[in-house]
PDB file of N, CA and C in Angstrom:
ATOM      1  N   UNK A   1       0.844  -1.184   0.000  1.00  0.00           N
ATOM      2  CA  UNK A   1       0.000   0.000   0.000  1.00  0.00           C
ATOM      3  C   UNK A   1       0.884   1.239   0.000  1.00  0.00           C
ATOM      4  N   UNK A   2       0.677   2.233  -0.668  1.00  0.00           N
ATOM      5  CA  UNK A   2       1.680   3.284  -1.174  1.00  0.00           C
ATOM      6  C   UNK A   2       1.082   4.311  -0.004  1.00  0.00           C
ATOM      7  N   UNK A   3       1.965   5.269   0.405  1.00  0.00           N
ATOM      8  CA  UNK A   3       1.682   6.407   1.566  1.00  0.00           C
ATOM      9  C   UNK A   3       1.432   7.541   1.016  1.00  0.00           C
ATOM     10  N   UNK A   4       1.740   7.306  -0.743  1.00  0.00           N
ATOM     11  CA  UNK A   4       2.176   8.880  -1.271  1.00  0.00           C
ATOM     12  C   UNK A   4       1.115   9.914  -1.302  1.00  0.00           C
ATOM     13  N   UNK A   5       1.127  10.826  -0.868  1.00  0.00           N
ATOM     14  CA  UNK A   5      -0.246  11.577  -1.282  1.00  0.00           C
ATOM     15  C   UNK A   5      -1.141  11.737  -2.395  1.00  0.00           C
ATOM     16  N   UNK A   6      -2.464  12.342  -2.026  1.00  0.00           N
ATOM     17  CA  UNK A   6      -2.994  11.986  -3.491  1.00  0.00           C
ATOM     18  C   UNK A   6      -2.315  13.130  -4.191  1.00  0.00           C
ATOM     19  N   UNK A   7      -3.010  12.952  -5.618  1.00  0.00           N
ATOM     20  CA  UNK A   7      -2.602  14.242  -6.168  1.00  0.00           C
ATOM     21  C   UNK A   7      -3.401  15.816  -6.028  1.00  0.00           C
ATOM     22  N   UNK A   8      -4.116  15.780  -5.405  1.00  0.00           N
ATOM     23  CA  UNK A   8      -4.818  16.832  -5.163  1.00  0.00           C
ATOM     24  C   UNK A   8      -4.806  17.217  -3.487  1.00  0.00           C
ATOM     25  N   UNK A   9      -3.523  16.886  -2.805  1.00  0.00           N
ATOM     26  CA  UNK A   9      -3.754  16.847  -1.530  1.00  0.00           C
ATOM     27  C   UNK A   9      -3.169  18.319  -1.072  1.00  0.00           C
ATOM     28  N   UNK A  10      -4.399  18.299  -0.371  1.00  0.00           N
ATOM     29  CA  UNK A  10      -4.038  19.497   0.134  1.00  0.00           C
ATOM     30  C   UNK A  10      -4.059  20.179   1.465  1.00  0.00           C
ATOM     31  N   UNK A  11      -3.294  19.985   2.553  1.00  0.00           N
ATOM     32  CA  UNK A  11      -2.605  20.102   3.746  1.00  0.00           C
ATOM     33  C   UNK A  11      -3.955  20.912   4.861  1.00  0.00           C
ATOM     34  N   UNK A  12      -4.063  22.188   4.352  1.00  0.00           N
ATOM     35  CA  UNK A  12      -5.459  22.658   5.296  1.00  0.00           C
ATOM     36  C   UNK A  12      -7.014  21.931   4.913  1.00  0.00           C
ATOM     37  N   UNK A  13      -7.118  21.426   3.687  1.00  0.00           N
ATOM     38  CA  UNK A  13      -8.672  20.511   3.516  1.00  0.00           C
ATOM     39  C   UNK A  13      -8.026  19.675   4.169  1.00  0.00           C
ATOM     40  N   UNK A  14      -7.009  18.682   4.118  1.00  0.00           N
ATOM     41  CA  UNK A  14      -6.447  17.712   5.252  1.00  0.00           C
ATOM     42  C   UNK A  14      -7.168  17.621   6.458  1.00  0.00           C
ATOM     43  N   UNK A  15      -6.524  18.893   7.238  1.00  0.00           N
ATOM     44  CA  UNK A  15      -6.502  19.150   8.389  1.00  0.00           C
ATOM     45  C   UNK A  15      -7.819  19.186   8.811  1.00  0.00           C
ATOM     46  N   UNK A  16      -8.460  19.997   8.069  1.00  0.00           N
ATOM     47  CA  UNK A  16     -10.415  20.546   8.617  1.00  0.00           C
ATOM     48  C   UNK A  16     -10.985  18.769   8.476  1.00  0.00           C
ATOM     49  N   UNK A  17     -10.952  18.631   7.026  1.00  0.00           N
ATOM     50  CA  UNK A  17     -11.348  16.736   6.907  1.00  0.00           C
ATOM     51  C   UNK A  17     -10.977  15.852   8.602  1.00  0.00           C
ATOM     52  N   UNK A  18     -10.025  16.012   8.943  1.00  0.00           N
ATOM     53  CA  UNK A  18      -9.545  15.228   9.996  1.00  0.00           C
ATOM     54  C   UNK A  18      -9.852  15.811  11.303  1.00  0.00           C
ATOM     55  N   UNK A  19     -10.153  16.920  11.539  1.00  0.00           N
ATOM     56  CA  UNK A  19     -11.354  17.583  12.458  1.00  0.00           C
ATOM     57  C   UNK A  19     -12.567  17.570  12.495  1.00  0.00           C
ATOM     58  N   UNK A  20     -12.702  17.280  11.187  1.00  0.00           N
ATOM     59  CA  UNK A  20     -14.506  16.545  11.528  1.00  0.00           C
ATOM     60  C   UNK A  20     -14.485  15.706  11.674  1.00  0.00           C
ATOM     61  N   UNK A  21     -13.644  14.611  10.807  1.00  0.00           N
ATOM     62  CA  UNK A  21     -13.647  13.415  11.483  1.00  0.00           C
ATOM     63  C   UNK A  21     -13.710  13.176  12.818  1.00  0.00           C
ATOM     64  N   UNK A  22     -13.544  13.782  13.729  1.00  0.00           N
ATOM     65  CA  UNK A  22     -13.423  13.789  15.551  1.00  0.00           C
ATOM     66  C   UNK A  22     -14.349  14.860  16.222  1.00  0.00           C
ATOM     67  N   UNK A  23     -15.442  14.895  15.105  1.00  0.00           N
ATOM     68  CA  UNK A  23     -16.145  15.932  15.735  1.00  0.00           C
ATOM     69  C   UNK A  23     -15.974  17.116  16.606  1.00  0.00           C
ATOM     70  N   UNK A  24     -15.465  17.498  15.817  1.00  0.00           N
ATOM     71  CA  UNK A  24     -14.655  19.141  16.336  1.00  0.00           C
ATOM     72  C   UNK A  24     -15.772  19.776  16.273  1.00  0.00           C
ATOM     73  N   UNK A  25     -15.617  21.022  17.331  1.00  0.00           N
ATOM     74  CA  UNK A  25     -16.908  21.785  17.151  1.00  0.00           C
ATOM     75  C   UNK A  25     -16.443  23.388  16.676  1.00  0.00           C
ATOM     76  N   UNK A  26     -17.347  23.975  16.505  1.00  0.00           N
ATOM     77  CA  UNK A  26     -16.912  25.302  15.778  1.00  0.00           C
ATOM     78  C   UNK A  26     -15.528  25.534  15.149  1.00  0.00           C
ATOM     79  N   UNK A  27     -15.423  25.131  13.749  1.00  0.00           N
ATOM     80  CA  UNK A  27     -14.180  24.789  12.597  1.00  0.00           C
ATOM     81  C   UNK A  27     -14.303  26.390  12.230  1.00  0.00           C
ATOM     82  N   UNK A  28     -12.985  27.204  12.485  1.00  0.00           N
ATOM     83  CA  UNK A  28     -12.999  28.232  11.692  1.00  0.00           C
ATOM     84  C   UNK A  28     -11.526  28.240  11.424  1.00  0.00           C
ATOM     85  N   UNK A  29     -11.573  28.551   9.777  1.00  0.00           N
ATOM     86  CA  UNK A  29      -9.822  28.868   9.238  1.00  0.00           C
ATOM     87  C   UNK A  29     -10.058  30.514   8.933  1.00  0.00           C
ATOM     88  N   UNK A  30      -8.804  30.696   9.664  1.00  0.00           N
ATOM     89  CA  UNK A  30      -8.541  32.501   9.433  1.00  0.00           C
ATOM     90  C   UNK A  30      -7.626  32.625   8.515  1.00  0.00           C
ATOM     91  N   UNK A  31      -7.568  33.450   7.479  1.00  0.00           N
ATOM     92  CA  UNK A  31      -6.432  33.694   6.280  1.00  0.00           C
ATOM     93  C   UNK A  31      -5.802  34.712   7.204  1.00  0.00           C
ATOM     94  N   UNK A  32      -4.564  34.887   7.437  1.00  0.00           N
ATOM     95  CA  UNK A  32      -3.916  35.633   7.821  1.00  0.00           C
ATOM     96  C   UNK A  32      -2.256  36.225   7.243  1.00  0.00           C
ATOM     97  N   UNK A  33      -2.490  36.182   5.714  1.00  0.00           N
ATOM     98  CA  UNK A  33      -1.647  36.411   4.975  1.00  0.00           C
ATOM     99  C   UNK A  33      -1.226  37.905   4.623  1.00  0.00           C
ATOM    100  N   UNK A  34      -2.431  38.635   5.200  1.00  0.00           N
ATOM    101  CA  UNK A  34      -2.604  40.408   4.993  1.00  0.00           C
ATOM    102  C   UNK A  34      -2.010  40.607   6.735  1.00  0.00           C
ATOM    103  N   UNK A  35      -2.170  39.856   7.361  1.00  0.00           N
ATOM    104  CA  UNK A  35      -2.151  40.336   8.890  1.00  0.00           C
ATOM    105  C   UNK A  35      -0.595  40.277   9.361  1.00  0.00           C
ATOM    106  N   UNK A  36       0.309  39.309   9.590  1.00  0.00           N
ATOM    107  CA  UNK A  36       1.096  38.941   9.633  1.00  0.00           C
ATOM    108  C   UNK A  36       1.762  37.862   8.679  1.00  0.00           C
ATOM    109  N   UNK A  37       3.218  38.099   9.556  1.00  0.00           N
ATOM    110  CA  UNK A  37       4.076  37.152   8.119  1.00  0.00           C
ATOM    111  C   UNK A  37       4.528  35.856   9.089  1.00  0.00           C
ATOM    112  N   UNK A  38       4.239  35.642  10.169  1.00  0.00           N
ATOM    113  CA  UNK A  38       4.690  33.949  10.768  1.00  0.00           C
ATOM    114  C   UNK A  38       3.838  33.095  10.104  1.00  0.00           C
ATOM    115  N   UNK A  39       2.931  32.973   9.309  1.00  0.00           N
ATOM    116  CA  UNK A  39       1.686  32.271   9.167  1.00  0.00           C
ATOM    117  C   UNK A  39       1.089  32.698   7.862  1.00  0.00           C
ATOM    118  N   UNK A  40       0.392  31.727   7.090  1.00  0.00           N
ATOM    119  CA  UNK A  40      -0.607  32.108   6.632  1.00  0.00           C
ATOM    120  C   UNK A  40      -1.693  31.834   7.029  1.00  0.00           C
ATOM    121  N   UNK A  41      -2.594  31.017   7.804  1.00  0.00           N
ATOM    122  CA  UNK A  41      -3.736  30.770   8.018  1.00  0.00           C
ATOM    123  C   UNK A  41      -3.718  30.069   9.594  1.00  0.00           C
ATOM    124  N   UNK A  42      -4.482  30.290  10.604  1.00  0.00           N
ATOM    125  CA  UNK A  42      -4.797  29.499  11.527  1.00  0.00           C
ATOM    126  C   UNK A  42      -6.087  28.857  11.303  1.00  0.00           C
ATOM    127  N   UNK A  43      -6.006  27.762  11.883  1.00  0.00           N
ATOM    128  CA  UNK A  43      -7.118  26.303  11.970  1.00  0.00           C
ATOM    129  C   UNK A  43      -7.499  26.160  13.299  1.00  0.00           C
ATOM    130  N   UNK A  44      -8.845  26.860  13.952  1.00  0.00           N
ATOM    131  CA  UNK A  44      -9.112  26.745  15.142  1.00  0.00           C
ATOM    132  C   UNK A  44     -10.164  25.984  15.312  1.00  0.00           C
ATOM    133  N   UNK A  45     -10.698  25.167  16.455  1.00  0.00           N
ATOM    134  CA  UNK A  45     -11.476  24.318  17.018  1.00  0.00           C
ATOM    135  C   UNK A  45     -11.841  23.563  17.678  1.00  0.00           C
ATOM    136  N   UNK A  46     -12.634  23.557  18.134  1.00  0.00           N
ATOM    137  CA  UNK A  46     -13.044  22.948  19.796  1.00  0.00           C
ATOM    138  C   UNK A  46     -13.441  21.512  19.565  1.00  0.00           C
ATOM    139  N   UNK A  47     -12.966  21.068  20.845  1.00  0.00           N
ATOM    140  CA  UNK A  47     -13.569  19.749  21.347  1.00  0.00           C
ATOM    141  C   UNK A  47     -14.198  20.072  22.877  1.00  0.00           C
ATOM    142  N   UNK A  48     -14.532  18.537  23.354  1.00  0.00           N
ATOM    143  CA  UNK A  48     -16.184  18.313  24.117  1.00  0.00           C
ATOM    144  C   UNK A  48     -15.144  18.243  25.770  1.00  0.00           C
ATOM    145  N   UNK A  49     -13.815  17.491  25.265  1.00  0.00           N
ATOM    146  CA  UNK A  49     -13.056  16.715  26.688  1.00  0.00           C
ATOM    147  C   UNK A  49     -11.611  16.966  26.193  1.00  0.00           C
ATOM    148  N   UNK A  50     -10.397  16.981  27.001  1.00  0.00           N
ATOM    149  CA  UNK A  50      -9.152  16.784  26.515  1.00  0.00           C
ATOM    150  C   UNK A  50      -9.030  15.934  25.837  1.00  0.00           C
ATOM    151  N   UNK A  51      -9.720  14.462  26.192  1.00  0.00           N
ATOM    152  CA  UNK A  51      -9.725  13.452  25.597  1.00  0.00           C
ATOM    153  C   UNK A  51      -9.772  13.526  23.575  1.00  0.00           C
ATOM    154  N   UNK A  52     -11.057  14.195  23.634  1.00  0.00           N
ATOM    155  CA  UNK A  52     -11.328  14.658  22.524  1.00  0.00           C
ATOM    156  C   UNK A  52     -10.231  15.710  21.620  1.00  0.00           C
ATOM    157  N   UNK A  53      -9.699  16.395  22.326  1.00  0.00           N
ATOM    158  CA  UNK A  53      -8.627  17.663  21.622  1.00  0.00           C
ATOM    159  C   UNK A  53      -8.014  17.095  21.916  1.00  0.00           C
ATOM    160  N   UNK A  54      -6.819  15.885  22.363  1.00  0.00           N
ATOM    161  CA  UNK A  54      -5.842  14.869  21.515  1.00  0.00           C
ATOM    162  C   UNK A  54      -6.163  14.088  20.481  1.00  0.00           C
ATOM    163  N   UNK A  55      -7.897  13.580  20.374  1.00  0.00           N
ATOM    164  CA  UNK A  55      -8.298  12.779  18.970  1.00  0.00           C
ATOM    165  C   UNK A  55      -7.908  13.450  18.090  1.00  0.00           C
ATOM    166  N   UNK A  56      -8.562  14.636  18.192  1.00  0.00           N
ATOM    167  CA  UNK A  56      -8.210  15.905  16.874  1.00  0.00           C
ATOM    168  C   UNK A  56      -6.779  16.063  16.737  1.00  0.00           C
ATOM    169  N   UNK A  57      -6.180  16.056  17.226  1.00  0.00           N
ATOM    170  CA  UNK A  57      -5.036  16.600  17.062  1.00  0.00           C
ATOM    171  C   UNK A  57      -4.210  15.375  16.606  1.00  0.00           C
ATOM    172  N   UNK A  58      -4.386  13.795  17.141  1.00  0.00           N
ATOM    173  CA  UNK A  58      -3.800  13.053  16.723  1.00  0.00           C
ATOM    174  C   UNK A  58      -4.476  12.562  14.987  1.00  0.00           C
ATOM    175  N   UNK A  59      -5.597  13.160  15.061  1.00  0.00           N
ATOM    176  CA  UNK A  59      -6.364  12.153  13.686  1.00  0.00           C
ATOM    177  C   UNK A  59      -5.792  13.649  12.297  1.00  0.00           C
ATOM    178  N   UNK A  60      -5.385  14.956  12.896  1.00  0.00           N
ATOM    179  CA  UNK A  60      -5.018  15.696  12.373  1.00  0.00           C
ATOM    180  C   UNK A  60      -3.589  15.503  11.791  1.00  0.00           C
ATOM    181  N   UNK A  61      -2.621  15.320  12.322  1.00  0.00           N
ATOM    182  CA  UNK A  61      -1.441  15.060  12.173  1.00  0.00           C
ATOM    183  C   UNK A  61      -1.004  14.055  11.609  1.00  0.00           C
ATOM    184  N   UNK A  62      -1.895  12.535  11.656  1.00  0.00           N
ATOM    185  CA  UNK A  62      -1.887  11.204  10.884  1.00  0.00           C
ATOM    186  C   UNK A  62      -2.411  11.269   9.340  1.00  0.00           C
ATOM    187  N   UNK A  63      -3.237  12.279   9.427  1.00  0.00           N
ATOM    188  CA  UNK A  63      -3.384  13.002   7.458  1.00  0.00           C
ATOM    189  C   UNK A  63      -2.901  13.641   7.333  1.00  0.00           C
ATOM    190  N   UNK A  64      -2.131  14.632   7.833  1.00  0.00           N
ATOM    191  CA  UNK A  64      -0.636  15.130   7.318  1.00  0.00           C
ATOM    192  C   UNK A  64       0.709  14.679   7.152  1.00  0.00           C
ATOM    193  N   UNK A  65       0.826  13.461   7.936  1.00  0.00           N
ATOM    194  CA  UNK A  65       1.857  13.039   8.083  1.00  0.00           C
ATOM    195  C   UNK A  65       1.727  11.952   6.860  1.00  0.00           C
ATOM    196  N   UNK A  66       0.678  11.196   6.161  1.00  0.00           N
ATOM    197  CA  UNK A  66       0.593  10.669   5.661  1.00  0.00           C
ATOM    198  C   UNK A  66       0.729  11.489   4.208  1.00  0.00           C
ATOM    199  N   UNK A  67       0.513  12.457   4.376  1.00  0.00           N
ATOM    200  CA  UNK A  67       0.912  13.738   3.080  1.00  0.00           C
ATOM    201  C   UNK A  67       2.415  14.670   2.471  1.00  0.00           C
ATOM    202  N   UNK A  68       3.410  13.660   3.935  1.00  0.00           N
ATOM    203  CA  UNK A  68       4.557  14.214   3.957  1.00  0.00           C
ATOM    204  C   UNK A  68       4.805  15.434   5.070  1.00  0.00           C
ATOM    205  N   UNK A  69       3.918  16.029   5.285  1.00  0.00           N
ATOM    206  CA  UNK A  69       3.736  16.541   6.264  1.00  0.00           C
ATOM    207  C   UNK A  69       4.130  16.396   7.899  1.00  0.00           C
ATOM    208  N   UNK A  70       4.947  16.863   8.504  1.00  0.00           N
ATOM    209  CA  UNK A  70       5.254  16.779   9.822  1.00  0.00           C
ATOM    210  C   UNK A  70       5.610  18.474  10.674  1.00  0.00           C
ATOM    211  N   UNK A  71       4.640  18.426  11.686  1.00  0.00           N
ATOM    212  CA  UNK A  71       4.613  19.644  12.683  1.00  0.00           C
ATOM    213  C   UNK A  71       5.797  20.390  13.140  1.00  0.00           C
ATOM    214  N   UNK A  72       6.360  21.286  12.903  1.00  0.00           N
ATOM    215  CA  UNK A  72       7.858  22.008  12.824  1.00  0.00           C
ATOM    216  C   UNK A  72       7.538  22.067  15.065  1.00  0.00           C
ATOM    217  N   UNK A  73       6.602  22.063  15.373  1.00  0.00           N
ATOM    218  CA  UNK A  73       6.597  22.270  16.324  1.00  0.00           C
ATOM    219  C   UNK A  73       5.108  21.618  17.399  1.00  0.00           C
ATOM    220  N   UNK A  74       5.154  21.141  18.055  1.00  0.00           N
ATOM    221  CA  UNK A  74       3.359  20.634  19.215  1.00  0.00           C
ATOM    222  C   UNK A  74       3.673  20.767  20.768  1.00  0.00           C
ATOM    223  N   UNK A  75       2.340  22.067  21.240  1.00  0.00           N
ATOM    224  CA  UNK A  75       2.781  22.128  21.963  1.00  0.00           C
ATOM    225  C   UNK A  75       1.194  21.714  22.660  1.00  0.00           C
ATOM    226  N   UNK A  76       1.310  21.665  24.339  1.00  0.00           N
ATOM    227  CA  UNK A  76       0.056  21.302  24.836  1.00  0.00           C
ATOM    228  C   UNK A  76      -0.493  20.268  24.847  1.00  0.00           C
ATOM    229  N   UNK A  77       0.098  19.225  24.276  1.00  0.00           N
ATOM    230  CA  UNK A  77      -0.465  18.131  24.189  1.00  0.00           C
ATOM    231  C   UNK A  77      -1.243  17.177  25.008  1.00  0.00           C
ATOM    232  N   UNK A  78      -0.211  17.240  26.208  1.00  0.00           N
ATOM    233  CA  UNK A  78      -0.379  16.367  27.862  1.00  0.00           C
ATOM    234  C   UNK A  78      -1.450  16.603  28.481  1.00  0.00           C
ATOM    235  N   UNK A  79      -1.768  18.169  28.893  1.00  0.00           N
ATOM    236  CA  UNK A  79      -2.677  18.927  28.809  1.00  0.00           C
ATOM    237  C   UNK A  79      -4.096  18.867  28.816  1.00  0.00           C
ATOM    238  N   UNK A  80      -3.967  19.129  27.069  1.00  0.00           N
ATOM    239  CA  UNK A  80      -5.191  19.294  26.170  1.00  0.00           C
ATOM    240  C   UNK A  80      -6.066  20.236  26.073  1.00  0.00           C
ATOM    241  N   UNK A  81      -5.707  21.110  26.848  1.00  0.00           N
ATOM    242  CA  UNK A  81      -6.657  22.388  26.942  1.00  0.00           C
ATOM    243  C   UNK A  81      -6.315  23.095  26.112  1.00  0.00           C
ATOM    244  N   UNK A  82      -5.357  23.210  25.318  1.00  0.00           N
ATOM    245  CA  UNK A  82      -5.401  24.083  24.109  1.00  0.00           C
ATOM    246  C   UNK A  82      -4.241  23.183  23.479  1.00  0.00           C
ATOM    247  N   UNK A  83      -4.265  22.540  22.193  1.00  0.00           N
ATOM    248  CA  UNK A  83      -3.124  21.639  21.730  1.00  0.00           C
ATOM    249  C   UNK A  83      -3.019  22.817  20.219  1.00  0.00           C
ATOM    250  N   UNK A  84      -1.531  23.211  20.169  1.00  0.00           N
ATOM    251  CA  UNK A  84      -1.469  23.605  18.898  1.00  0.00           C
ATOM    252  C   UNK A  84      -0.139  22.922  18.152  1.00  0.00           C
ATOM    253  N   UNK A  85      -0.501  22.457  17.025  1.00  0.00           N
ATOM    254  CA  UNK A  85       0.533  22.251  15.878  1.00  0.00           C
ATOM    255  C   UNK A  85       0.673  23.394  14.704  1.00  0.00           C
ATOM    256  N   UNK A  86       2.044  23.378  14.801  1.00  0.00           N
ATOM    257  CA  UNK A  86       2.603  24.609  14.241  1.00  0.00           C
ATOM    258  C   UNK A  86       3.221  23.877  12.839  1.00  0.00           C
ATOM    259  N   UNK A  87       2.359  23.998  11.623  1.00  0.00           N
ATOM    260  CA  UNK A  87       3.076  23.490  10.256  1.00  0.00           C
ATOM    261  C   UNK A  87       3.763  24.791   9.491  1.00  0.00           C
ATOM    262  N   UNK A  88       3.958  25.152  10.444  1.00  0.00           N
ATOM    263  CA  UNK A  88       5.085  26.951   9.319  1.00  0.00           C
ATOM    264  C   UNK A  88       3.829  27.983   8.734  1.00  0.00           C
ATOM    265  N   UNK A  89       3.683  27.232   7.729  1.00  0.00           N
ATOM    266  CA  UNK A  89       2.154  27.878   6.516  1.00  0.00           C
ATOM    267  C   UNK A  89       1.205  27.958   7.366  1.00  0.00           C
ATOM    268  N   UNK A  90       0.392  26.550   8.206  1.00  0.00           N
ATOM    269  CA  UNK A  90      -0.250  27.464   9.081  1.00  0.00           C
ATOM    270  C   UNK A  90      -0.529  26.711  10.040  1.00  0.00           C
ATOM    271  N   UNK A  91      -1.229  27.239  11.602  1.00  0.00           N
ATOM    272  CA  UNK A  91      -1.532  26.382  12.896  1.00  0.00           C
ATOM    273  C   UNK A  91      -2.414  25.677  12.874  1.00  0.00           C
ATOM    274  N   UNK A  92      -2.449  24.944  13.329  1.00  0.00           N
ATOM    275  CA  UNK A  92      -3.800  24.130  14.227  1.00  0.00           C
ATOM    276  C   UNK A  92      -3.855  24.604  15.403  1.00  0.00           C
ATOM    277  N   UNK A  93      -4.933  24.906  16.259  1.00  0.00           N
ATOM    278  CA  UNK A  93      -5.484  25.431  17.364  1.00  0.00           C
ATOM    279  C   UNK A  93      -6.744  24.511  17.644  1.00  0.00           C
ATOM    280  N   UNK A  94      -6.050  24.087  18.754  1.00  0.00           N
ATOM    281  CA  UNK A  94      -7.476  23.105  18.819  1.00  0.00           C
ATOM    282  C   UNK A  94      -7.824  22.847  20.195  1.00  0.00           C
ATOM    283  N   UNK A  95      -8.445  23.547  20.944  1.00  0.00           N
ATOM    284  CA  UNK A  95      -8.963  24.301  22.081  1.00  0.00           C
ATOM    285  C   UNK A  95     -10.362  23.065  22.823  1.00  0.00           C
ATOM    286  N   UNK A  96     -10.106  23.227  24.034  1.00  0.00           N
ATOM    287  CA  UNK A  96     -11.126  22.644  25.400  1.00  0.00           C
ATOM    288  C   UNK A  96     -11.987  24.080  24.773  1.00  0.00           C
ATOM    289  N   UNK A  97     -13.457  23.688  25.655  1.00  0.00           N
ATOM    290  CA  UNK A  97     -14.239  24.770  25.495  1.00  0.00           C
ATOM    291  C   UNK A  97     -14.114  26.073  25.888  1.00  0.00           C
ATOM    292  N   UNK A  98     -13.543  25.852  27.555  1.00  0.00           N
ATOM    293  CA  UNK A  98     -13.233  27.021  28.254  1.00  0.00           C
ATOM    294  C   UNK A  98     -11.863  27.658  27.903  1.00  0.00           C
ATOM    295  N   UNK A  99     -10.787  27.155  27.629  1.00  0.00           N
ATOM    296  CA  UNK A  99      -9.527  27.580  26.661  1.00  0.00           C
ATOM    297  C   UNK A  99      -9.791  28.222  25.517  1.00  0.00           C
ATOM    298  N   UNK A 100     -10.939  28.450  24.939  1.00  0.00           N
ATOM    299  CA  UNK A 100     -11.265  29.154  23.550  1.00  0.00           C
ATOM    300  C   UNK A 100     -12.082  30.069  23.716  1.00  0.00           C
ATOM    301  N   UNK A 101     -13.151  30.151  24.999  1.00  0.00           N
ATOM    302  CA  UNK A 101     -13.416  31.483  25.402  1.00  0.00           C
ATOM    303  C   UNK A 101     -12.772  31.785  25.808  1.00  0.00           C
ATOM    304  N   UNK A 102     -11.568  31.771  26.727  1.00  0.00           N
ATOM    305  CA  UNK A 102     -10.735  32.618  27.454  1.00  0.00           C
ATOM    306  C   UNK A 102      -9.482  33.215  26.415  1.00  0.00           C
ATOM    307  N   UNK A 103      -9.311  32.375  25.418  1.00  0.00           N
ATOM    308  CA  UNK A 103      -8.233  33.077  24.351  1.00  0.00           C
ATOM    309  C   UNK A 103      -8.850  33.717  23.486  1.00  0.00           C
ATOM    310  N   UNK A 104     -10.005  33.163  22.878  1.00  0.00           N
ATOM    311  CA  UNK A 104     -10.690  34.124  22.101  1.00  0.00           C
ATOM    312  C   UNK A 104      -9.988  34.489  20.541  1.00  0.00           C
ATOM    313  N   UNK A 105      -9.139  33.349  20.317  1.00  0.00           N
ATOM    314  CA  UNK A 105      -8.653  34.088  19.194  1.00  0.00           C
ATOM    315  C   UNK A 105      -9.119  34.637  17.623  1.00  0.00           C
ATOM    316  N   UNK A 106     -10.752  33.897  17.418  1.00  0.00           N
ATOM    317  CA  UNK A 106     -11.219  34.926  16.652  1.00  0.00           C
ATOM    318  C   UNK A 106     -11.578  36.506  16.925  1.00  0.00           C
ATOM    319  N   UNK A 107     -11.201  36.767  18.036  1.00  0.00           N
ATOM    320  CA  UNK A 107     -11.470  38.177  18.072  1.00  0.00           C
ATOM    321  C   UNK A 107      -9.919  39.124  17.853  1.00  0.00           C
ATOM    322  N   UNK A 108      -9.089  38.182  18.698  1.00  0.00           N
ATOM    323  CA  UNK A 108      -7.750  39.178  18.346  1.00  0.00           C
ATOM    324  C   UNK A 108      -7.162  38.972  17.056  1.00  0.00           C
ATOM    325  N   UNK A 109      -7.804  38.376  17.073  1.00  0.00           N
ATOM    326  CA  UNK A 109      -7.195  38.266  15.064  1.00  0.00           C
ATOM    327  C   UNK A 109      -8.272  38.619  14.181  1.00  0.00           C
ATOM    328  N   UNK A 110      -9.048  39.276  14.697  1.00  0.00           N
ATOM    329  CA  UNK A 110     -10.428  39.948  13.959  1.00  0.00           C
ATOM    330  C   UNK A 110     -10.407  40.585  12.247  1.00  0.00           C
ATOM    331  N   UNK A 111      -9.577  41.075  12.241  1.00  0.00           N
ATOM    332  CA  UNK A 111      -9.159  41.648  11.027  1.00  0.00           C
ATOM    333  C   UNK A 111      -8.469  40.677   9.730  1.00  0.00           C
ATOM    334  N   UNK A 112      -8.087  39.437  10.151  1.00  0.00           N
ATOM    335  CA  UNK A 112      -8.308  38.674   9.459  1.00  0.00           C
ATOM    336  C   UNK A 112      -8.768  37.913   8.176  1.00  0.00           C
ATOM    337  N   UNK A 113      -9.134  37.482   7.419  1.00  0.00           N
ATOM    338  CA  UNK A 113     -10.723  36.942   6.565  1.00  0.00           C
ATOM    339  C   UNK A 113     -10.613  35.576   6.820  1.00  0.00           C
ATOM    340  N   UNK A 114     -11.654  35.441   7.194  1.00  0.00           N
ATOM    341  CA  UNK A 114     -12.606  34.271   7.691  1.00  0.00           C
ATOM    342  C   UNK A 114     -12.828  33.173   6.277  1.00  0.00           C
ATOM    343  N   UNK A 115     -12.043  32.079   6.245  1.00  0.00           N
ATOM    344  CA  UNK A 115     -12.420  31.311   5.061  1.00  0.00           C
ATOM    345  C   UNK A 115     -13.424  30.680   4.969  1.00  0.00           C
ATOM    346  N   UNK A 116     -14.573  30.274   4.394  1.00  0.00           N
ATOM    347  CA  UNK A 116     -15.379  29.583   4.847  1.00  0.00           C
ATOM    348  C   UNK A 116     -15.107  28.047   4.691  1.00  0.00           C
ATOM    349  N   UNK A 117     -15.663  27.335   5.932  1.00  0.00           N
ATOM    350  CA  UNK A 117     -15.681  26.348   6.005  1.00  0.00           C
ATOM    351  C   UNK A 117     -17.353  25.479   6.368  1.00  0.00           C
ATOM    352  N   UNK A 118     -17.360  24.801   5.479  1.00  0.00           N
ATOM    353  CA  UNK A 118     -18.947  24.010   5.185  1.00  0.00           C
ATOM    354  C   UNK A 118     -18.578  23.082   6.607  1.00  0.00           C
ATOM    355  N   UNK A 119     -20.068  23.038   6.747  1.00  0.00           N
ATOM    356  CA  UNK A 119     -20.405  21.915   8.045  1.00  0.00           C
ATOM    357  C   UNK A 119     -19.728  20.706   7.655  1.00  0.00           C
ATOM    358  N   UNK A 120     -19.987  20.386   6.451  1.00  0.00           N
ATOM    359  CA  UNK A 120     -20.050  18.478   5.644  1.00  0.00           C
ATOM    360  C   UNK A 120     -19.061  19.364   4.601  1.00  0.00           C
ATOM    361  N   UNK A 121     -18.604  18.129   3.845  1.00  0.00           N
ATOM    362  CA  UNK A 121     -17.892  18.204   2.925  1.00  0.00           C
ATOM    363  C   UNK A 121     -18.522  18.232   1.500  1.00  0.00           C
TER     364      UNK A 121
END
């Protein structure tokens, strides 16, 4: 069985695909290519339990990694109250409930544009 990616693979549909898969709740990707230059886009979203924001984060990283893809950086993991993987181009943020009201980062990154992301695929 070959690992290679498909040919149309593409690293942030990856990522969101593999967050629903784990029933992530509120999926929002921010373009942040006008805002700053560490990043182009953050990938934020909640889970129910820590339990849950390591699924995401592990079922996230196993379709990237399977894409060639590996996290320049993961932090939070043990945790789980806020787990982020740092792929250069762009984060995963993947937040407990109360860790995402208290960071709030669709608001400090407000200025942003909001990509849309469909419920279903």
């Amino acid at each position: 069985m070959s690992t290679a990616p498909k040919p149309d693979f593409s690293p942030l549909d990856e990522a969101v695909e593999g967050a629903r898969d784990r029933k992530a709740r509120d999926i929002v990707l921010l373009d942040l290519q006008d805002v700053t230059s560490f990043t182009d886009h953050f990938l934020i979203c909640s889970g129910t339990s820590n339990r849950q924001v390591q699924a995401i984060a592990d079922e996230i990283e196993q379709r990237l990694r399977l894409g060639g893809l590996r996290p320049a950086h993961i932090e939070g993991y043990n945790h789980a109250e806020w787990v982020l993987l740092d792929y250069v181009d762009f984060v995963v943020h993947i937040f407990g409930e109360k860790a995402r009201a208290f960071y709030d980062l669709e608001r400090l990154w407000r200025t942003a544009r909001r990509v849309p992301v469909d419920a279903e695929p």
